[in-house]
N, C-alpha and C. Protein backbone atom coordinates (compact mmCIF):
# COMPACT_ATOMS: atom_id res chain seq x y z
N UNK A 1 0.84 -1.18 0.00
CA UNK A 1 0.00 0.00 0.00
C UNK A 1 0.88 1.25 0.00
N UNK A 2 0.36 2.17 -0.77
CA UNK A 2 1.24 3.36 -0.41
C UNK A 2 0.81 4.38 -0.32
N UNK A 3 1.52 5.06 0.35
CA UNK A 3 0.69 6.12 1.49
C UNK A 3 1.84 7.31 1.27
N UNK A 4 0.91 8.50 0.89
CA UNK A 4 1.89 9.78 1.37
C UNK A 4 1.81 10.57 2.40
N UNK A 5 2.91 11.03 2.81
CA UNK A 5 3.52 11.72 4.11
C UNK A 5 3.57 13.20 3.64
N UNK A 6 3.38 13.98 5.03
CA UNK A 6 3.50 15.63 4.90
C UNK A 6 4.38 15.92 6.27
N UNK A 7 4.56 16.64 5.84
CA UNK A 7 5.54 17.36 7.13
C UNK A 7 5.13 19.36 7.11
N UNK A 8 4.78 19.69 8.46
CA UNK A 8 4.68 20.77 8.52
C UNK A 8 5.54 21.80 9.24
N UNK A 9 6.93 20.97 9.32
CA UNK A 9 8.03 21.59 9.22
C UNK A 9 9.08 22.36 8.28
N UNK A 10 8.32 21.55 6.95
CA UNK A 10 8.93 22.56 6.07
C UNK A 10 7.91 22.97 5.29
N UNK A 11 8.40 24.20 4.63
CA UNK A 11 7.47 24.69 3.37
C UNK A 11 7.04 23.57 2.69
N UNK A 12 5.89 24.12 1.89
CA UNK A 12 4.57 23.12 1.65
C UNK A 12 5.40 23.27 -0.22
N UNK A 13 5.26 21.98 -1.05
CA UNK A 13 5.74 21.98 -2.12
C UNK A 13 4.64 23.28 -2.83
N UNK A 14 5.39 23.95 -4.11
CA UNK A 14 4.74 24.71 -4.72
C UNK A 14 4.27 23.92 -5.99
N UNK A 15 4.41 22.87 -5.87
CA UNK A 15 3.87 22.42 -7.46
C UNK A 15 2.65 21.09 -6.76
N UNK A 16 2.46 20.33 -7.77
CA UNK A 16 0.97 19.28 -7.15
C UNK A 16 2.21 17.95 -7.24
N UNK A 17 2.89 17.86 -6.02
CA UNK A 17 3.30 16.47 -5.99
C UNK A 17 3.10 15.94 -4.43
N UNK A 18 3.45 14.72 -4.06
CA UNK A 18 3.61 14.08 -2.84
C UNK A 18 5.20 14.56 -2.33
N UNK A 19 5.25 15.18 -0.71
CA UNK A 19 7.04 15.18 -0.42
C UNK A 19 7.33 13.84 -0.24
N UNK A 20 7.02 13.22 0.54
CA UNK A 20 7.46 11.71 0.68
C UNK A 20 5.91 10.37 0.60
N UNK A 21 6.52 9.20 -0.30
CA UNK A 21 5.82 8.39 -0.36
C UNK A 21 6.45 7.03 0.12
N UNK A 22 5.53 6.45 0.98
CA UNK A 22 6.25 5.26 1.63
C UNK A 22 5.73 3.67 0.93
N UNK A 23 5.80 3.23 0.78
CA UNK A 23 5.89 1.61 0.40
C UNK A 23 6.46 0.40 1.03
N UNK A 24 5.73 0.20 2.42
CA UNK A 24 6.56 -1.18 2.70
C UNK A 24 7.29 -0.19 3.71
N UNK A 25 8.89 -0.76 3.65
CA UNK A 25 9.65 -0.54 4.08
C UNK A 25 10.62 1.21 3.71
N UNK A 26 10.26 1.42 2.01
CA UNK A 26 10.77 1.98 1.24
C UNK A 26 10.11 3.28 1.47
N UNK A 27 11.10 5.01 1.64
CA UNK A 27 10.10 5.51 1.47
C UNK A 27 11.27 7.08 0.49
N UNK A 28 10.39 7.18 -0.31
CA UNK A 28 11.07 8.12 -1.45
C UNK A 28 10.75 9.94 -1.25
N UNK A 29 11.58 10.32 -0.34
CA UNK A 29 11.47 12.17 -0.59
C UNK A 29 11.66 12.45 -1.99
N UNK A 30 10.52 13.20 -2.38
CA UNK A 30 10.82 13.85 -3.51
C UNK A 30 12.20 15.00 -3.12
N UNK A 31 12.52 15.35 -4.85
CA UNK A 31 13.63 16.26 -4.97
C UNK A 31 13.10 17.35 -4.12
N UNK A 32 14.30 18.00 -3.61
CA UNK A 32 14.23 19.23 -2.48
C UNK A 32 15.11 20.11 -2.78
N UNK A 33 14.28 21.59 -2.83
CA UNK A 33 14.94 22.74 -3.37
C UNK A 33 15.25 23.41 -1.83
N UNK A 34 16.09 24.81 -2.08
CA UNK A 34 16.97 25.04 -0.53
C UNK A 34 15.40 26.40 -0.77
N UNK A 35 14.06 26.13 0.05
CA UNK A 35 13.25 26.82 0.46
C UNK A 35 13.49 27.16 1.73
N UNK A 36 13.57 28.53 2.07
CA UNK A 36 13.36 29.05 3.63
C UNK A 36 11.94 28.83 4.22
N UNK A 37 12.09 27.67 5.25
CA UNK A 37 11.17 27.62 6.12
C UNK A 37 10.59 28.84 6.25
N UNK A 38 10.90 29.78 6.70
CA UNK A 38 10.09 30.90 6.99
C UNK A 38 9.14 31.75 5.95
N UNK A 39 9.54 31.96 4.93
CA UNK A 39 9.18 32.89 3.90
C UNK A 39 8.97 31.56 2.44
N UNK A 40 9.42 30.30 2.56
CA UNK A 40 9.28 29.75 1.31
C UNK A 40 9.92 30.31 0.00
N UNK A 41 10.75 31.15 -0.06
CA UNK A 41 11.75 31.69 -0.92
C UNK A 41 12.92 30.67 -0.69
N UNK A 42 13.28 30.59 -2.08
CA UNK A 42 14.34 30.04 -2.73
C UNK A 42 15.83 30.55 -1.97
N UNK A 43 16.22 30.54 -0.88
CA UNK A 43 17.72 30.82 -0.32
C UNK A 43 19.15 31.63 -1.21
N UNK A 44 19.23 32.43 -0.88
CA UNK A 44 20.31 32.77 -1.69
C UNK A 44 21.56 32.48 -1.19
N UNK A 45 22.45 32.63 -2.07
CA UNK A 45 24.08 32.49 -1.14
C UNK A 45 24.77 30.99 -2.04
N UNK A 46 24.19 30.95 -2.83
CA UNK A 46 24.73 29.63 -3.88
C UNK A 46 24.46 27.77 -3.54
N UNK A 47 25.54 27.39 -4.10
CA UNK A 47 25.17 25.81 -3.88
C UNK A 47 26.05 25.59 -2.33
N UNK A 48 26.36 26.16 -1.71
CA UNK A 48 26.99 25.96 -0.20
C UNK A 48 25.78 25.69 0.10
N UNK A 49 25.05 27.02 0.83
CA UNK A 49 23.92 27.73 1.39
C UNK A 49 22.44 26.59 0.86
N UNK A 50 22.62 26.44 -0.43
CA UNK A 50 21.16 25.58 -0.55
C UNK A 50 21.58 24.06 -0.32
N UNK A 51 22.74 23.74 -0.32
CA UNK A 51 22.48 22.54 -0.03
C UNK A 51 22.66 22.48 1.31
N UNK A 52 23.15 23.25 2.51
CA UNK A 52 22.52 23.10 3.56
C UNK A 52 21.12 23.21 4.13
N UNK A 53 20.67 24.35 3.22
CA UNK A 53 19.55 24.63 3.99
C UNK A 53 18.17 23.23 3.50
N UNK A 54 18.50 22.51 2.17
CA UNK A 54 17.87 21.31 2.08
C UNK A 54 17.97 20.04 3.23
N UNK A 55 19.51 20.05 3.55
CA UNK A 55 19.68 18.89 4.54
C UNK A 55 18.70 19.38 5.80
N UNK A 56 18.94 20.67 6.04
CA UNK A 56 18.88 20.94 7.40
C UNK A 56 17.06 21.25 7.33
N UNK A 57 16.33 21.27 6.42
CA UNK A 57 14.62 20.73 5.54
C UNK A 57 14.57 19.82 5.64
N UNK A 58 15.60 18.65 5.16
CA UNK A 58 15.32 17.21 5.60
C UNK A 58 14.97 17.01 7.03
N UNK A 59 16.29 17.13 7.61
CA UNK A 59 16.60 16.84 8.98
C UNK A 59 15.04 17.37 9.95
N UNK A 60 14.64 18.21 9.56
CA UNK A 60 12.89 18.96 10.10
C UNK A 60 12.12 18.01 9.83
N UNK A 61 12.04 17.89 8.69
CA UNK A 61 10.42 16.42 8.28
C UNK A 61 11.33 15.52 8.68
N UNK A 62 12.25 14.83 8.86
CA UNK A 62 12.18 13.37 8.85
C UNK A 62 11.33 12.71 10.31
N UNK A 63 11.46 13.35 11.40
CA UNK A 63 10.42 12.74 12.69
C UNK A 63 8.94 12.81 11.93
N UNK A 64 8.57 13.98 11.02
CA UNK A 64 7.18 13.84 10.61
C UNK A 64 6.83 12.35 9.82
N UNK A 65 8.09 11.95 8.98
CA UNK A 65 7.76 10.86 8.69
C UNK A 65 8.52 9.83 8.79
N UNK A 66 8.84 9.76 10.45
CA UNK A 66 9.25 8.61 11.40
C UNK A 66 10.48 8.14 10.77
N UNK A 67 11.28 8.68 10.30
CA UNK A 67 12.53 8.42 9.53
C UNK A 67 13.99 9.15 10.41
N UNK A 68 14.99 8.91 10.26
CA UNK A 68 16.21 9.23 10.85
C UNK A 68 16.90 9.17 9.74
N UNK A 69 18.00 9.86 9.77
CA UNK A 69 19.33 9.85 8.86
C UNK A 69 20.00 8.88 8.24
N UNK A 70 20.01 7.88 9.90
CA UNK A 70 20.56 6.46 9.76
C UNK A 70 19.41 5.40 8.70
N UNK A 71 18.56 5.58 8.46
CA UNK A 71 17.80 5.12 7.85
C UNK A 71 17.75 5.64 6.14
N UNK A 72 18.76 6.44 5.72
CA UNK A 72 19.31 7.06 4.55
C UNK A 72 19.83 5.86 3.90
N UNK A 73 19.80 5.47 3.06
CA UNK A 73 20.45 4.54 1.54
C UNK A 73 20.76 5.48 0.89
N UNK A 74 20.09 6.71 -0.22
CA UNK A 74 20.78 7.26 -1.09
C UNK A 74 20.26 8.93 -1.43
N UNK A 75 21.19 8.97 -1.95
CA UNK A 75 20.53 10.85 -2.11
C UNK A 75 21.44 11.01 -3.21
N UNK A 76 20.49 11.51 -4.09
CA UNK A 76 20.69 12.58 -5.40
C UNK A 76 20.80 13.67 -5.68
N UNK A 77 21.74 14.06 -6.22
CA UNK A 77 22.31 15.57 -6.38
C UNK A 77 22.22 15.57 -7.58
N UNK A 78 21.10 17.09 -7.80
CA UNK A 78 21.40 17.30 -9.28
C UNK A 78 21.53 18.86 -9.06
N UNK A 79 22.71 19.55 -9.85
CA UNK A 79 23.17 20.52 -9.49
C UNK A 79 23.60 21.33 -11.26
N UNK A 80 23.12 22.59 -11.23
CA UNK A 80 23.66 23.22 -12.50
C UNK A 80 25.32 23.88 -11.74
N UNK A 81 25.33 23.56 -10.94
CA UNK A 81 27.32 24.02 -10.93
C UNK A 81 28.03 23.33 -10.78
N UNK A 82 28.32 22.06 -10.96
CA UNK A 82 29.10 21.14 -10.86
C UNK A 82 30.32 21.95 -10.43
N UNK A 83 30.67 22.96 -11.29
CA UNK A 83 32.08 23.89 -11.53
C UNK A 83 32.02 24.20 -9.68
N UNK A 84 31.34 24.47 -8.97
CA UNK A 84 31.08 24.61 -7.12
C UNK A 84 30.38 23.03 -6.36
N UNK A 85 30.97 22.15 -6.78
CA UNK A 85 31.04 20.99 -6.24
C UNK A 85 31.75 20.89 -4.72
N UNK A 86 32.59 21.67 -5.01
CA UNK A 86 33.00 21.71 -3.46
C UNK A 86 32.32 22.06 -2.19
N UNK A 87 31.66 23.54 -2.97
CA UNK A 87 30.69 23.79 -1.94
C UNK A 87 29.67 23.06 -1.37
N UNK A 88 29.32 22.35 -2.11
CA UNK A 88 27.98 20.95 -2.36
C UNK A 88 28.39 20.24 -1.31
N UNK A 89 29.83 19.59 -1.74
CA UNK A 89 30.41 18.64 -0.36
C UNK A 89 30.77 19.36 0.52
N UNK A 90 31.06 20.30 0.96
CA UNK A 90 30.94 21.30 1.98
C UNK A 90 30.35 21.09 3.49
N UNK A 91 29.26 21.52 2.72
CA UNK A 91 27.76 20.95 3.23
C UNK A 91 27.39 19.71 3.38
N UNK A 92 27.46 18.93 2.94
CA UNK A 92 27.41 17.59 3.02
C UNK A 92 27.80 17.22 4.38
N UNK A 93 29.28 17.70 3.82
CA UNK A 93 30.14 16.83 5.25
C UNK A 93 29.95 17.59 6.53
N UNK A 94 29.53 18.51 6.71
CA UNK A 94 28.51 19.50 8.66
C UNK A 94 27.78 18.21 9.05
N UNK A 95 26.98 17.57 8.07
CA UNK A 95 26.17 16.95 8.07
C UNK A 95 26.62 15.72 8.23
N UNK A 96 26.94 14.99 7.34
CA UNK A 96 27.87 13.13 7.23
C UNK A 96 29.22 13.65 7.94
N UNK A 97 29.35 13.69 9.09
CA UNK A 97 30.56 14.12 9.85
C UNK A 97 31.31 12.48 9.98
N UNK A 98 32.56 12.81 9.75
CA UNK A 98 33.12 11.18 10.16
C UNK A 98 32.49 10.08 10.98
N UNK A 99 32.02 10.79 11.92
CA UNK A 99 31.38 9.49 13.26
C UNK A 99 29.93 9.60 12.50
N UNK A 100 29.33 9.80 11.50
CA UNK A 100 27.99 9.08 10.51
C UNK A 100 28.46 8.19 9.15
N UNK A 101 27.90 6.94 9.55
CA UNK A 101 27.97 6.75 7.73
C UNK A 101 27.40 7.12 7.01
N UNK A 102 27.88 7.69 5.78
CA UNK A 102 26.97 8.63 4.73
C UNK A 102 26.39 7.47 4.44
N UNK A 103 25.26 7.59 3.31
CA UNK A 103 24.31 6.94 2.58
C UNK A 103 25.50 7.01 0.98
N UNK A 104 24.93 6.22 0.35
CA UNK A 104 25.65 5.78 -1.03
C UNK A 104 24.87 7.52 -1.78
N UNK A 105 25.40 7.92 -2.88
CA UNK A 105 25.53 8.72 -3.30
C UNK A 105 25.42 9.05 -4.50
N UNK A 106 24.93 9.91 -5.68
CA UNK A 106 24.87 10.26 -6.97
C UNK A 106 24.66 11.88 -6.80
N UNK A 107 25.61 12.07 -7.94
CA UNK A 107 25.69 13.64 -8.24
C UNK A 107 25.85 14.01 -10.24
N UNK A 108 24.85 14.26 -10.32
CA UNK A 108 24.72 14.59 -11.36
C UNK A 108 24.71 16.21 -11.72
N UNK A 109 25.23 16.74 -12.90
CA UNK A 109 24.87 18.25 -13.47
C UNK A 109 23.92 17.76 -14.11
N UNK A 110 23.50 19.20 -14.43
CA UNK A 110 21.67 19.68 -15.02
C UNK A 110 22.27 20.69 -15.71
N UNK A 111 21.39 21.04 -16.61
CA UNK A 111 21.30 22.46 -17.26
C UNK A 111 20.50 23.49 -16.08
N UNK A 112 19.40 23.12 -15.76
CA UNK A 112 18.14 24.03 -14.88
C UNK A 112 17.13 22.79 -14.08
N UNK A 113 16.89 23.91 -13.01
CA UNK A 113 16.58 23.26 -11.55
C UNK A 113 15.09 24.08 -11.66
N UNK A 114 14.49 23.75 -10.58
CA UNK A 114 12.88 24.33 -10.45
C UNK A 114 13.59 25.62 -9.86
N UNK A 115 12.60 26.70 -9.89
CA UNK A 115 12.65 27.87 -9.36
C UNK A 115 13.83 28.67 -9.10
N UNK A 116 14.73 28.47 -10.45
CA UNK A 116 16.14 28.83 -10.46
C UNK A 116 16.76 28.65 -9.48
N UNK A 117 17.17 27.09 -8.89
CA UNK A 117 17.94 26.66 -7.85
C UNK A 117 18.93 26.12 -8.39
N UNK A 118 20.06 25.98 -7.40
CA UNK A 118 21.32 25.46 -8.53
C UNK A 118 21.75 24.73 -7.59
N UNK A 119 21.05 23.76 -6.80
CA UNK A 119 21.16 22.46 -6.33
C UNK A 119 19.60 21.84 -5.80
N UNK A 120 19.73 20.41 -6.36
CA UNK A 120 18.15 19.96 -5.76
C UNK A 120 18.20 18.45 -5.03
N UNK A 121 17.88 17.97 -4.14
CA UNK A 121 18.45 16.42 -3.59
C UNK A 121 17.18 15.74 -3.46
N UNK A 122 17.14 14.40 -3.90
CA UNK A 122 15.84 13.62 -3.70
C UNK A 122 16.41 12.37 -2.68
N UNK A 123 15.93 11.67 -1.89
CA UNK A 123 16.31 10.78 -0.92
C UNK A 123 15.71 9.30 -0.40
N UNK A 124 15.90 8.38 -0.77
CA UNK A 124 15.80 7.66 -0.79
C UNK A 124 15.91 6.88 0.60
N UNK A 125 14.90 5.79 1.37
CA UNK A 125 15.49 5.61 2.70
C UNK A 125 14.69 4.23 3.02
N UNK A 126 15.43 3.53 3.72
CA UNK A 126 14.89 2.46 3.97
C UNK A 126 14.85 1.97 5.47
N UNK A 127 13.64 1.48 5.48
CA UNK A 127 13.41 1.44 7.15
C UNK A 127 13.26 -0.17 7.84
N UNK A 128 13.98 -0.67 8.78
CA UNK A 128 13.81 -1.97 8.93
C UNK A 128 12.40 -2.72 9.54
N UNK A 129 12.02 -3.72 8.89
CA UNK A 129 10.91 -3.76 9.71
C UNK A 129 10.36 -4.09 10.73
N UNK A 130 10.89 -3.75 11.51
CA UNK A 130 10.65 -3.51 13.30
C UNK A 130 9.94 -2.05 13.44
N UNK A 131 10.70 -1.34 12.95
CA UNK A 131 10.67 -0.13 13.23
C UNK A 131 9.51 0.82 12.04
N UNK A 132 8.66 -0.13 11.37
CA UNK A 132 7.80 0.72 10.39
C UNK A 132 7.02 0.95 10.86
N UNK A 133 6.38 2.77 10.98
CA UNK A 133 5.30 3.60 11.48
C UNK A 133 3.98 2.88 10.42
C-alpha cells in the first residue's frame, strides 16, 4: 500500500506532488529545493547555502515521517554548478561528519533546476521492519 507523508516543518511543495511516499519498508522524498522555512523563498548564497539549507529541511520532516538519517540509503544531487562541487560537499560533510555513515551517493549536473535553484536532492530511505510507522 502506499501512502503519502506531509511534514509541517517545512514549506509546503509549490507544485501538485507528494514530499514523501512510503511503500513497505521503502520511502522516497521527492527532490528538495533550498526553500526558507520561513518565507518559502528560494535561499540565496549559492550551492553551499542551498544545499545546507535542504539537509537541514530534511533533517525537520524526517520525525514527521518517522525516519532518521541512519535510515538514509541514497541521495541525489542534481546541481547546475558542478564547476562549485566543493561547496555541495561542503555541506554535506557538517552533516555526514566522520562518526555518521553517509548513505551511497549520486551527483549529477543539469542544465536548470525548479525555481532557479542550482542544487536539488531527492532521498531515498529504507526502514527496517521492526521499526515501520
Amino acid at each position: 500500500m502506499r501512502i503519502t507523508l506531509q511534514s509541517g516543518n517545512i514549506p509546503a511543495p509549490k507544485f501538485r506532488y507528494s514530499p514523501c511516499v512510503k511503500i513497505g519498508s521503502s520511502y522516497q522524498v521527492s527532490g528538495m529545493v533550498a526553500l526558507d522555512p520561513a518565507s518559502g523563498t528560494l535561499v540565496a548564497g549559492g550551492p553551499a547555502a542551498e544545499t545546507a539549507c535542504i539537509l537541514s529541511n530534511l533533517q525537520r520532516a524526517l520525525p514527521d515521517y518517522g525516519l532518521g538519517l541512519d535510515d538514509l540509503l541514497i541521495a541525489r544531487i542534481y546541481t547546475t554548478r558542478m564547476d562549485a562541487f566543493v561547496d555541495i560537499n561542503s555541506a554535506w560533510e557538517a552533516v555526514f561528519t566522520a562518526d555518521r555513515v553517509p548513505p551511497a551517493r549520486t551527483s549529477v549536473g543539469v542544465s536548470a533546476l525548479p525555481l532557479g535553484a542550482c542544487v536539488e536532492i531527492e532521498f531515498s530511505f529504507v526502514k527496517s521492519e521492526a521499526s515501520i510507522i
